[in-house]
Protein backbone atom coordinates (compact mmCIF):
# COMPACT_ATOMS: atom_id res chain seq x y z
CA UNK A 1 0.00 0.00 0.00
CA UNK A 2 1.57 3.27 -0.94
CA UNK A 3 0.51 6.31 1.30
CA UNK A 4 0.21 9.38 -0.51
CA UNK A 5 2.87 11.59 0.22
CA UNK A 6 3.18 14.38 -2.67
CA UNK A 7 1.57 17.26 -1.44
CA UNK A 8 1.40 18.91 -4.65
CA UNK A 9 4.13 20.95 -7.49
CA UNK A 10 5.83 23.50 -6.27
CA UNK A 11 5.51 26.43 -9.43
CA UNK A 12 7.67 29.17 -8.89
CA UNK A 13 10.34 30.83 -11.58
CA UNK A 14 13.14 28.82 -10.50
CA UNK A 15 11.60 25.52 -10.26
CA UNK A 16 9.83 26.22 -13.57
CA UNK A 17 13.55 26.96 -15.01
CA UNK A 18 14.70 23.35 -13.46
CA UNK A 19 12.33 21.65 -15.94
CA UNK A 20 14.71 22.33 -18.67
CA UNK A 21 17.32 19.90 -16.65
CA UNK A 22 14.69 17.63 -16.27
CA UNK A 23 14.25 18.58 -12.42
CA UNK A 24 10.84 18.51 -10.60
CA UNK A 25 9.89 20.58 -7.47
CA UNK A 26 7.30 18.85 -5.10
CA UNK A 27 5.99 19.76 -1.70
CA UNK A 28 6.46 16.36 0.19
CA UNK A 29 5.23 15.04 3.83
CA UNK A 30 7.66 16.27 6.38
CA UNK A 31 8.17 12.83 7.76
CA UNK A 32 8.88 11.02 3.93
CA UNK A 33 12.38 9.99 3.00
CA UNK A 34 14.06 9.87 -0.47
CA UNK A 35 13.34 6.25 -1.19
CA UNK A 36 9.26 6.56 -0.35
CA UNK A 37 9.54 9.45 -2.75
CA UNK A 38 11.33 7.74 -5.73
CA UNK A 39 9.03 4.86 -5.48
CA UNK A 40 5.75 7.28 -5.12
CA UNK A 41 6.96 9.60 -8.35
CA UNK A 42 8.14 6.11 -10.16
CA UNK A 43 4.52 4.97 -9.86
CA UNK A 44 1.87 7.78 -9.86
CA UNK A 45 3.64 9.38 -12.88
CA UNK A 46 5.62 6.13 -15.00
CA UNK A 47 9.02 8.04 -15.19
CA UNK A 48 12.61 6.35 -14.36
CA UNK A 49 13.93 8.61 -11.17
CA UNK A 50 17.56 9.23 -11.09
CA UNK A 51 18.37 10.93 -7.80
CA UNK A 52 16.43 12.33 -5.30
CA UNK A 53 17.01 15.62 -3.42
CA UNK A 54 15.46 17.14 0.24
CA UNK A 55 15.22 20.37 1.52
CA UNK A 56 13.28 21.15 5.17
CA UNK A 57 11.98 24.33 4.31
CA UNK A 58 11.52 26.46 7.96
CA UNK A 59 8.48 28.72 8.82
CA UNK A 60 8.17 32.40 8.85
CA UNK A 61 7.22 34.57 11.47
CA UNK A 62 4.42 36.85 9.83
CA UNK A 63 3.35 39.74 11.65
CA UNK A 64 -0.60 40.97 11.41
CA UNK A 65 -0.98 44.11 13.23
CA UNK A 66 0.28 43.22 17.08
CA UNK A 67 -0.28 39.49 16.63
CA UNK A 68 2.81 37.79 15.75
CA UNK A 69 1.87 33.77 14.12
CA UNK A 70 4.24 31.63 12.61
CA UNK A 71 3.86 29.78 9.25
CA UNK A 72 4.08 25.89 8.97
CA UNK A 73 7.50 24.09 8.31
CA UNK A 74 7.50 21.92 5.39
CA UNK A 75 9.76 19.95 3.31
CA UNK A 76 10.52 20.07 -1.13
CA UNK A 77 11.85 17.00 -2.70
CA UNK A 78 13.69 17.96 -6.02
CA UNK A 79 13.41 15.42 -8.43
CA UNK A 80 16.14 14.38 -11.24
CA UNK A 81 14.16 12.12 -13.72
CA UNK A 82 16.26 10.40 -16.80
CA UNK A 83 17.43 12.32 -20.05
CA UNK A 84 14.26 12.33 -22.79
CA UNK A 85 11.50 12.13 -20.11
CA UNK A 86 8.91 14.40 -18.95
CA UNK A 87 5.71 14.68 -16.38
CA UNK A 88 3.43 16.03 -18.45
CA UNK A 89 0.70 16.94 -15.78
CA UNK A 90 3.66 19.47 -14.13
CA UNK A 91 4.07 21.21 -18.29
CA UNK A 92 -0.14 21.54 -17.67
CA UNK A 93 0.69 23.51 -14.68
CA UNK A 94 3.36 25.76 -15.67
């Protein structure tokens, strides 16, 4: 059983740019590791996965008027997928 642990794309210009080296940008469950990724991007979108990459992304303190709140920590998996393939629902998005 595979849990679902791709939170969604993450579109910004420099992701977007990473597409051209055929690297993808997805918010990932904090508590995932590489190989739960790999086999979760391997199945839900039938592409070979080359290497994995993680970054814990810390929250920010935002400020509204005298209240001071914090955003939530999350994590980004970059994703290196082999030369000549592509996830086409992540082009639909862009």
């Amino acid at each position: 059983m595979m849990k679902n642990i791709i939170l969604g794309p993450v579109l910004t210009e420099k992701s977007s740019a990473m597409g051209a080296d055929n690297k993808y940008v997805f918010k990932v469950v904090p508590d995932s590791n590489k190989i739960e990724i790999k086999q979760v991007i391997e199945k839900t979108f039938n592409v070979e996965v080359i290497n994995v990459r993680t970054i814990n992304v810390s929250g920010k303190d935002k400020r509204v008027g005298r209240f001071v709140g914090r955003t939530s920590d999350w994590k980004k998996a970059i994703v290196t997928i082999k030369e000549g393939q592509k996830i086409a629902e992540f082009e639909k998005l862009s």
